[in-house]
C-alpha atoms as a PDB file:
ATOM      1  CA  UNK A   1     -17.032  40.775  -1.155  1.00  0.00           C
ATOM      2  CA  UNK A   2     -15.481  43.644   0.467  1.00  0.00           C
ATOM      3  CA  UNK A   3     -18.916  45.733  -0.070  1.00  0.00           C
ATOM      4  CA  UNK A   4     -20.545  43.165   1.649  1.00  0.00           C
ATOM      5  CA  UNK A   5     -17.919  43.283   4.967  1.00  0.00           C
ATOM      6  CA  UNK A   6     -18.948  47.424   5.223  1.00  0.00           C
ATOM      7  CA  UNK A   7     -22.405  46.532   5.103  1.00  0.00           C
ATOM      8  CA  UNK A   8     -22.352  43.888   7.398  1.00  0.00           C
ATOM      9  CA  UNK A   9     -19.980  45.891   9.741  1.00  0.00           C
ATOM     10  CA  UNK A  10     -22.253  48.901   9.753  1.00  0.00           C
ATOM     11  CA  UNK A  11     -24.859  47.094  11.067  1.00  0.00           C
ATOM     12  CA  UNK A  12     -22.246  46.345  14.128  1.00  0.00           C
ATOM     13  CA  UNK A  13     -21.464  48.773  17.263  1.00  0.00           C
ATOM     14  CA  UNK A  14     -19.344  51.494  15.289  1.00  0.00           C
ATOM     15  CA  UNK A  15     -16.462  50.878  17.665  1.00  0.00           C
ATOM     16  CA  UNK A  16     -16.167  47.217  16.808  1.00  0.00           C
ATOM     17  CA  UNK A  17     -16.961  47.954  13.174  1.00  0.00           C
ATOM     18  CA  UNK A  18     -14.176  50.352  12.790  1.00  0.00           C
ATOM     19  CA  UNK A  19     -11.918  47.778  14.665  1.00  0.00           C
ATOM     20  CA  UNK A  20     -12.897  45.317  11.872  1.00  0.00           C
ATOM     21  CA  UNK A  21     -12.563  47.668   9.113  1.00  0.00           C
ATOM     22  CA  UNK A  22      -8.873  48.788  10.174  1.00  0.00           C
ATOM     23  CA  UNK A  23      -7.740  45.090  10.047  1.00  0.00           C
ATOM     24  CA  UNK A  24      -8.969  45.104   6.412  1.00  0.00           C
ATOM     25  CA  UNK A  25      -6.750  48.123   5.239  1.00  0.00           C
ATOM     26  CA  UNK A  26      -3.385  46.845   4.689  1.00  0.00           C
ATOM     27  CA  UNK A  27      -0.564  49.129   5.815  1.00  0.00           C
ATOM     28  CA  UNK A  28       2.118  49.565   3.445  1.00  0.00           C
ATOM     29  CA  UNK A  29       4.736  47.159   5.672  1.00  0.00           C
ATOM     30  CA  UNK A  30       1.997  44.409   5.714  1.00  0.00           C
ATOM     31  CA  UNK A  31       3.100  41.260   3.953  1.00  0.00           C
ATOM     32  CA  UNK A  32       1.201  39.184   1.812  1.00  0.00           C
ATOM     33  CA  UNK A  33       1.026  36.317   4.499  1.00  0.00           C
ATOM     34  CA  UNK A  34      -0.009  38.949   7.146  1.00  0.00           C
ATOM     35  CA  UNK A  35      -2.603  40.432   5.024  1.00  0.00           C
ATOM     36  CA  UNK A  36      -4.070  37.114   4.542  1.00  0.00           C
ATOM     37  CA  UNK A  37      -4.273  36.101   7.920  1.00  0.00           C
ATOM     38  CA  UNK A  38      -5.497  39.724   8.749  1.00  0.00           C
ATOM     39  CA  UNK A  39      -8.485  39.212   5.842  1.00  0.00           C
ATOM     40  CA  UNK A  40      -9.656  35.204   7.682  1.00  0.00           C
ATOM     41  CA  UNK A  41      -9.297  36.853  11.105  1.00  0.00           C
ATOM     42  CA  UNK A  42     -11.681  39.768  10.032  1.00  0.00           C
ATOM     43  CA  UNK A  43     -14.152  37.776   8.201  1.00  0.00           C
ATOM     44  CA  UNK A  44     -14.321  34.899  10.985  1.00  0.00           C
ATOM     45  CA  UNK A  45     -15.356  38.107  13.503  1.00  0.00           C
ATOM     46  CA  UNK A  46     -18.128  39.048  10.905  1.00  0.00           C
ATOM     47  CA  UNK A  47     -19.482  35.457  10.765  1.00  0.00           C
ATOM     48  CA  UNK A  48     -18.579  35.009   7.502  1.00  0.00           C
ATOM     49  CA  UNK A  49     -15.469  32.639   7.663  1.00  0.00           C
ATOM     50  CA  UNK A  50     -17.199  30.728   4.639  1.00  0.00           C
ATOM     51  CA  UNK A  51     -16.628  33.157   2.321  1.00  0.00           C
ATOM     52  CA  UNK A  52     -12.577  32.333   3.542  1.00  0.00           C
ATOM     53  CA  UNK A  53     -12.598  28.910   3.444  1.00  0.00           C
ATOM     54  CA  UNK A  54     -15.434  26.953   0.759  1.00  0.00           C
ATOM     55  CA  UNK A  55     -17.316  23.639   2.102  1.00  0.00           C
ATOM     56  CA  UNK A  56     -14.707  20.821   0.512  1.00  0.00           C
ATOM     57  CA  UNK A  57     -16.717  17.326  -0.015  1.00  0.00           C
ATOM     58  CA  UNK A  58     -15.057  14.624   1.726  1.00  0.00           C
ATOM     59  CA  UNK A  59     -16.837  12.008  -0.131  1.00  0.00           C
ATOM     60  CA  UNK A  60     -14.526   8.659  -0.838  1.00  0.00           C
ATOM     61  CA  UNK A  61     -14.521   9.755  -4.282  1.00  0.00           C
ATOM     62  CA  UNK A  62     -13.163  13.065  -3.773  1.00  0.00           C
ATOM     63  CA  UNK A  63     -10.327  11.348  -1.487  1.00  0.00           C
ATOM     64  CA  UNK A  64      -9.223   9.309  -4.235  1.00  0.00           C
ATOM     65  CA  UNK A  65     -10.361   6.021  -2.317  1.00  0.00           C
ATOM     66  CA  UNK A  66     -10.482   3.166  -4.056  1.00  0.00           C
ATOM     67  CA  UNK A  67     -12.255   0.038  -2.977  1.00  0.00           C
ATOM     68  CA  UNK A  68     -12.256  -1.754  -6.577  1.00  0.00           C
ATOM     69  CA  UNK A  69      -9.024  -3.253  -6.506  1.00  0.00           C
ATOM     70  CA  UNK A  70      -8.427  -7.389  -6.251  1.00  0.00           C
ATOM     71  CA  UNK A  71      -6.333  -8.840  -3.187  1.00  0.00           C
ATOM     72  CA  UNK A  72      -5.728 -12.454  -2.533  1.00  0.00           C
ATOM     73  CA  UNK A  73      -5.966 -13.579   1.112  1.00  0.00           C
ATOM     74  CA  UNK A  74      -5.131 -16.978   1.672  1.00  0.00           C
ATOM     75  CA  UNK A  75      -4.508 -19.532   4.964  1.00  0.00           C
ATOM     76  CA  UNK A  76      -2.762 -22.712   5.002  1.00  0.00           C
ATOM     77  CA  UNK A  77      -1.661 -25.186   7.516  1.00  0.00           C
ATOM     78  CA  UNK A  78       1.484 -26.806   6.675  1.00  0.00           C
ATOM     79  CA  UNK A  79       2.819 -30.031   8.857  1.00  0.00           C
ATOM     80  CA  UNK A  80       5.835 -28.290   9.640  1.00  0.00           C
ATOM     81  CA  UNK A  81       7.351 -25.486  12.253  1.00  0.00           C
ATOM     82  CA  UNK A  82       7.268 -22.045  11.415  1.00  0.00           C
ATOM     83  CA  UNK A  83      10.795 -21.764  11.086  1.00  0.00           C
ATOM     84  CA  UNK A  84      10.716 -24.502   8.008  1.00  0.00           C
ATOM     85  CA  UNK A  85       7.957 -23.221   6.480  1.00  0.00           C
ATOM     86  CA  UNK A  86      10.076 -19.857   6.263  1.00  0.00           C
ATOM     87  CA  UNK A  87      13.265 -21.452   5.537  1.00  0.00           C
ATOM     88  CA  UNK A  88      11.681 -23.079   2.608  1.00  0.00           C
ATOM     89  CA  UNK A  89      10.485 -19.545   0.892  1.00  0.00           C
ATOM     90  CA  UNK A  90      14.119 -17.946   1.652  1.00  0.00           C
ATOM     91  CA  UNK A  91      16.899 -21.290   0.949  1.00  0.00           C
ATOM     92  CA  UNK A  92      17.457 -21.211  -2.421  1.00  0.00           C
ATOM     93  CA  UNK A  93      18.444 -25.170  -2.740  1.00  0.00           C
ATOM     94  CA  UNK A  94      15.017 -25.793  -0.747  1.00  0.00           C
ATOM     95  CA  UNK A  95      13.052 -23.416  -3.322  1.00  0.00           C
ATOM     96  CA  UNK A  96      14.328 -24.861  -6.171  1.00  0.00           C
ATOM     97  CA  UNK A  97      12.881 -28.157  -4.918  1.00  0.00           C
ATOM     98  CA  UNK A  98       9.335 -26.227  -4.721  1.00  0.00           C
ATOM     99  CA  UNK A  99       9.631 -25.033  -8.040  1.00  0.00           C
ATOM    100  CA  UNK A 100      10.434 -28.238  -9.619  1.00  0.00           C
ATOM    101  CA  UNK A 101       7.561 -30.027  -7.551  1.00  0.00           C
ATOM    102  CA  UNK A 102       5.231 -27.621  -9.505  1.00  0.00           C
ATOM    103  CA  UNK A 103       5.703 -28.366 -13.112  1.00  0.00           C
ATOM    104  CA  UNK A 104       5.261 -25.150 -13.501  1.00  0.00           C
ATOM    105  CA  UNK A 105       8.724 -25.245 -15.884  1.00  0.00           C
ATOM    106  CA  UNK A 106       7.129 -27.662 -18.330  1.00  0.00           C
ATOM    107  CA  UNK A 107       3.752 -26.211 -17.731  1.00  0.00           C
ATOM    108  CA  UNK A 108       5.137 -22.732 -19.261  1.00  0.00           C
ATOM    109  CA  UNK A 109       7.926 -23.555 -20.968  1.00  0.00           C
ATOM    110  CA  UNK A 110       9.975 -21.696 -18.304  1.00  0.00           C
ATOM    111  CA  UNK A 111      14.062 -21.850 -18.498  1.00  0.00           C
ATOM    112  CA  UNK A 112      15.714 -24.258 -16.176  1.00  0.00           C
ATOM    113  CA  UNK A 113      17.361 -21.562 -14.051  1.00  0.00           C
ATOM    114  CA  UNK A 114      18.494 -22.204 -10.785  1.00  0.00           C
ATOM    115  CA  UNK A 115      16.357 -20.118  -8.175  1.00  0.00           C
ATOM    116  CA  UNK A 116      18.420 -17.135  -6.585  1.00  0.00           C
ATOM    117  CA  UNK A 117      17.195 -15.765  -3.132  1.00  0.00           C
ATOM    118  CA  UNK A 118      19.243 -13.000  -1.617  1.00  0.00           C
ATOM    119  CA  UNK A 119      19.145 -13.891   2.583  1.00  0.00           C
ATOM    120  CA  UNK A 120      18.977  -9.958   3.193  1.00  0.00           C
ATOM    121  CA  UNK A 121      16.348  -7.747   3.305  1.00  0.00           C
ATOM    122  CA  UNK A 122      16.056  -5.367   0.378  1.00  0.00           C
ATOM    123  CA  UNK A 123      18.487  -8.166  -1.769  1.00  0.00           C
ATOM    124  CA  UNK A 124      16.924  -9.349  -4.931  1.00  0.00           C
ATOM    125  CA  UNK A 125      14.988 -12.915  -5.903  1.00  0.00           C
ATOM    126  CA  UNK A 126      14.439 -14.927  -8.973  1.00  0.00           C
ATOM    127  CA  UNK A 127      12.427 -17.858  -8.711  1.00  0.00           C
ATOM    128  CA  UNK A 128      10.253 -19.995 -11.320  1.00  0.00           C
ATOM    129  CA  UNK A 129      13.332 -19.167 -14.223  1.00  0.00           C
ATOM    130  CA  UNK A 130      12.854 -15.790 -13.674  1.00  0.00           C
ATOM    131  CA  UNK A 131       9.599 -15.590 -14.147  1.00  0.00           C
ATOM    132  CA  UNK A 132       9.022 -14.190 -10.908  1.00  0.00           C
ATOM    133  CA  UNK A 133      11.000 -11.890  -9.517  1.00  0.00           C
ATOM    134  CA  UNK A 134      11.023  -9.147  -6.815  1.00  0.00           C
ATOM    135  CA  UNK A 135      12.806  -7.771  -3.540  1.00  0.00           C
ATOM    136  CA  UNK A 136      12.509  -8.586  -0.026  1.00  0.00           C
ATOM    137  CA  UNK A 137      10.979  -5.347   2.106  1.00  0.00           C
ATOM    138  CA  UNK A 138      11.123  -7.180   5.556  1.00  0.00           C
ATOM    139  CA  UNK A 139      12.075 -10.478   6.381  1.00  0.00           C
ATOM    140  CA  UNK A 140      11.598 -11.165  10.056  1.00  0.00           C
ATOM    141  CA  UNK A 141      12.583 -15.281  10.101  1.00  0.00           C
ATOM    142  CA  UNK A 142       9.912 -17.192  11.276  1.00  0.00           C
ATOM    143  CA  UNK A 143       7.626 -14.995  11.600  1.00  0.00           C
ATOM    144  CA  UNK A 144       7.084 -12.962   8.492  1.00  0.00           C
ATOM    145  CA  UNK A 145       8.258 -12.218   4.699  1.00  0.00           C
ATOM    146  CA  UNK A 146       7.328  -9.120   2.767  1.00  0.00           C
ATOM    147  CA  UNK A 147       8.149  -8.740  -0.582  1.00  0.00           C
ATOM    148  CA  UNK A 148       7.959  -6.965  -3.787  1.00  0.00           C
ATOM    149  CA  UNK A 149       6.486  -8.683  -5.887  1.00  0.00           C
ATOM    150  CA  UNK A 150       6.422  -9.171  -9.681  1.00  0.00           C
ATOM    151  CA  UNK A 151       5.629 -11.376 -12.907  1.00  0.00           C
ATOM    152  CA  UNK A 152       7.389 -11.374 -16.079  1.00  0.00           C
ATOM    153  CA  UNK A 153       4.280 -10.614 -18.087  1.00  0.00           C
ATOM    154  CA  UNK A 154       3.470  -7.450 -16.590  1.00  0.00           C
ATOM    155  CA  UNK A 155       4.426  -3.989 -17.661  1.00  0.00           C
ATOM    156  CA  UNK A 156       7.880  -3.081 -16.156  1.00  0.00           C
ATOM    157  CA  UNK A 157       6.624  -0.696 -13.816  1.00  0.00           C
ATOM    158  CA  UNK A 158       4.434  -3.139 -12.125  1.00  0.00           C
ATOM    159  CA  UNK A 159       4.991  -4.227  -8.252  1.00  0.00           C
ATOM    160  CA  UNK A 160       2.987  -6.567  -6.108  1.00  0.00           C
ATOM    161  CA  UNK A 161       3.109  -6.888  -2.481  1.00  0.00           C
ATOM    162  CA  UNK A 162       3.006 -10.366  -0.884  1.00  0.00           C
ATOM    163  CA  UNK A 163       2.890 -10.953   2.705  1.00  0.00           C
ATOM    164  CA  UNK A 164       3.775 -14.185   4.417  1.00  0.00           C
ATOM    165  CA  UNK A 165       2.534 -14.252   8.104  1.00  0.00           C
ATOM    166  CA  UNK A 166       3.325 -17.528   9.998  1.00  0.00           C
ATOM    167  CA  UNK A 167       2.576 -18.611  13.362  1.00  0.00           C
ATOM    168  CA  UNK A 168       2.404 -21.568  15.631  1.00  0.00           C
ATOM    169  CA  UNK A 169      -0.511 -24.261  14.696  1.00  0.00           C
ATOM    170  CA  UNK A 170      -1.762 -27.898  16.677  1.00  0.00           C
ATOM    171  CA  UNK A 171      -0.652 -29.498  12.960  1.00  0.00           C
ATOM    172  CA  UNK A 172       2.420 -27.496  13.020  1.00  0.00           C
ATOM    173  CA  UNK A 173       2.418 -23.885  11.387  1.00  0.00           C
ATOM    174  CA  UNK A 174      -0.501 -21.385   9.902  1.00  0.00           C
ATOM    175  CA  UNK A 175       0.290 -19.610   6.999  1.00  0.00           C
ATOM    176  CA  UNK A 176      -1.729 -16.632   6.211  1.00  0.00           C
ATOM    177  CA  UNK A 177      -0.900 -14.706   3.380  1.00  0.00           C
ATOM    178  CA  UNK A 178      -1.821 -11.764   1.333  1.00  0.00           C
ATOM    179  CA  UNK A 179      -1.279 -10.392  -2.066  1.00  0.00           C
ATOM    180  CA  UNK A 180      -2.398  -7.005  -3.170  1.00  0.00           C
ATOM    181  CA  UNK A 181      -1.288  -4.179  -5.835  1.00  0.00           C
ATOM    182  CA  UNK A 182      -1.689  -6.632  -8.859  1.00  0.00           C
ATOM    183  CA  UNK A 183      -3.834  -6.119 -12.168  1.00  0.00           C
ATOM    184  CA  UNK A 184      -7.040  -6.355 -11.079  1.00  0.00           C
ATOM    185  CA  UNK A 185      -7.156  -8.818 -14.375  1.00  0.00           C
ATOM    186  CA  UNK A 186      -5.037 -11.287 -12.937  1.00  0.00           C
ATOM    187  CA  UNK A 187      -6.898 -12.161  -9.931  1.00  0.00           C
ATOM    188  CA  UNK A 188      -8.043 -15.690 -10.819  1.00  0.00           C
ATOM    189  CA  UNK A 189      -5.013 -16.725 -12.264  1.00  0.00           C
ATOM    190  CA  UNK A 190      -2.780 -15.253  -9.535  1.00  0.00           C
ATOM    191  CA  UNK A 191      -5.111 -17.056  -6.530  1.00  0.00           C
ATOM    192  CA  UNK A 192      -5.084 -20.087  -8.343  1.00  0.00           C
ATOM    193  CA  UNK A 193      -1.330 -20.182  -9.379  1.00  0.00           C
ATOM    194  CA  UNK A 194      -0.552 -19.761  -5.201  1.00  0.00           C
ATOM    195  CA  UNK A 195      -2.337 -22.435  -4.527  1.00  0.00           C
ATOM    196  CA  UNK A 196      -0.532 -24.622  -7.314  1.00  0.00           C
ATOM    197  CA  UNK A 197       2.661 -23.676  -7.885  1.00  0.00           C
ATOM    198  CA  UNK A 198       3.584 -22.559  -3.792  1.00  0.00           C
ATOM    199  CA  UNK A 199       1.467 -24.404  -1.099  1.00  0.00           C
ATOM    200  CA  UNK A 200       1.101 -28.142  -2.868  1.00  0.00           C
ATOM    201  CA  UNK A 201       4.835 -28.528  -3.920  1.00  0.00           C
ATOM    202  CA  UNK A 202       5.696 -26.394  -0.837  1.00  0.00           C
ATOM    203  CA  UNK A 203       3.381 -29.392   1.289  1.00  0.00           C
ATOM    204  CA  UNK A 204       5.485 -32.106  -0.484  1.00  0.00           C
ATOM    205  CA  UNK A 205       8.626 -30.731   0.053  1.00  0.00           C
ATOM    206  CA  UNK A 206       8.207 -30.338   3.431  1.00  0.00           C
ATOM    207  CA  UNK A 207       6.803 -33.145   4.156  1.00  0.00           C
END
């Protein structure tokens, strides 16, 4: 490489080419760093900055994007205010009423455990006997719930995001909601069990 830079600087003024040449030599007091920048200063003036710095692709791939995984995006209009619709996924006593709507208990042969919400953000829940359980990352009331999500039967490093969005509606309140970070595997089951085992009891309960 270096041969290269005296070739290419001979065929330069010789004033500029000795300029270019100096910055090359590294005095004895010349750190590492300075040297360095001293090298990508003298190649950019020889029109060789490539040599410095390689073409990186910048394909998706390379980025470590990812558009394969599953998320769940779901709206539903509940005959109720925002602020019930919210109460309902936070108050314990009102959960437990969801839960037992389901059938999901009997369904999986889930212990009758009472449903524990914590009313602060970043407190712990427990809902469908444990089953589910998770922390709250934002809870903005009757507006929005964030939480981290999780099911019994996944590995224990496994977290879920959900994200409850509500907002005024002519029949009373919009819920949209969305679910990402799951097993990709779990998809079906997942969209099916929200619409099951949350919005129908949730409906009746409220109603």
């Amino acid at each position: 490489m270096l041969l290269n830079i005296f070739c290419l600087a001979g065929c330069l003024r010789p004033t500029f080419a000795s300029q270019v040449v100096r910055k090359m030599m590294t005095p004895p007091s010349l750190s590492r760093r300075g040297f360095s920048i001293t090298t990508v200063s003298a190649l950019t003036a020889l029109g060789v900055a490539g040599a410095a710095r390689p073409d990186v692709p910048t394909s998706a791939d390379s980025l470590g994007i990812s558009n394969s995984n599953s998320a769940i995006h779901q709206d539903v209009i509940f005959k109720a205010s925002p602020d019930r619709v919210y109460r309902a996924l936070t108050d314990p006593e009102l959960f437990d009423k969801v839960v037992l709507a389901s059938g999901a208990l009997q369904a999986m042969s889930l212990a009758r455990t009472p449903t524990q919400i914590s009313a602060e953000p970043g407190g712990a829940f427990s809902l469908f006997g444990g089953y589910i359980t998770g922390r709250h990352l934002e809870m903005s009331p009757g507006v929005r719930l964030v939480q981290a999500w999780r099911s019994d039967s996944w590995p224990p490093h496994i977290f879920s995001i959900v994200r409850f969005e509500l907002s005024a509606h002519p029949d009373g309140a919009k819920l949209s909601f969305d679910h990402t970070g799951f097993p990709n595997d779990d998809a079906r089951s997942l969209a099916t069990g929200w619409r099951q085992h949350y919005w129908e009891p949730l409906a009746k309960v409220l109603a």
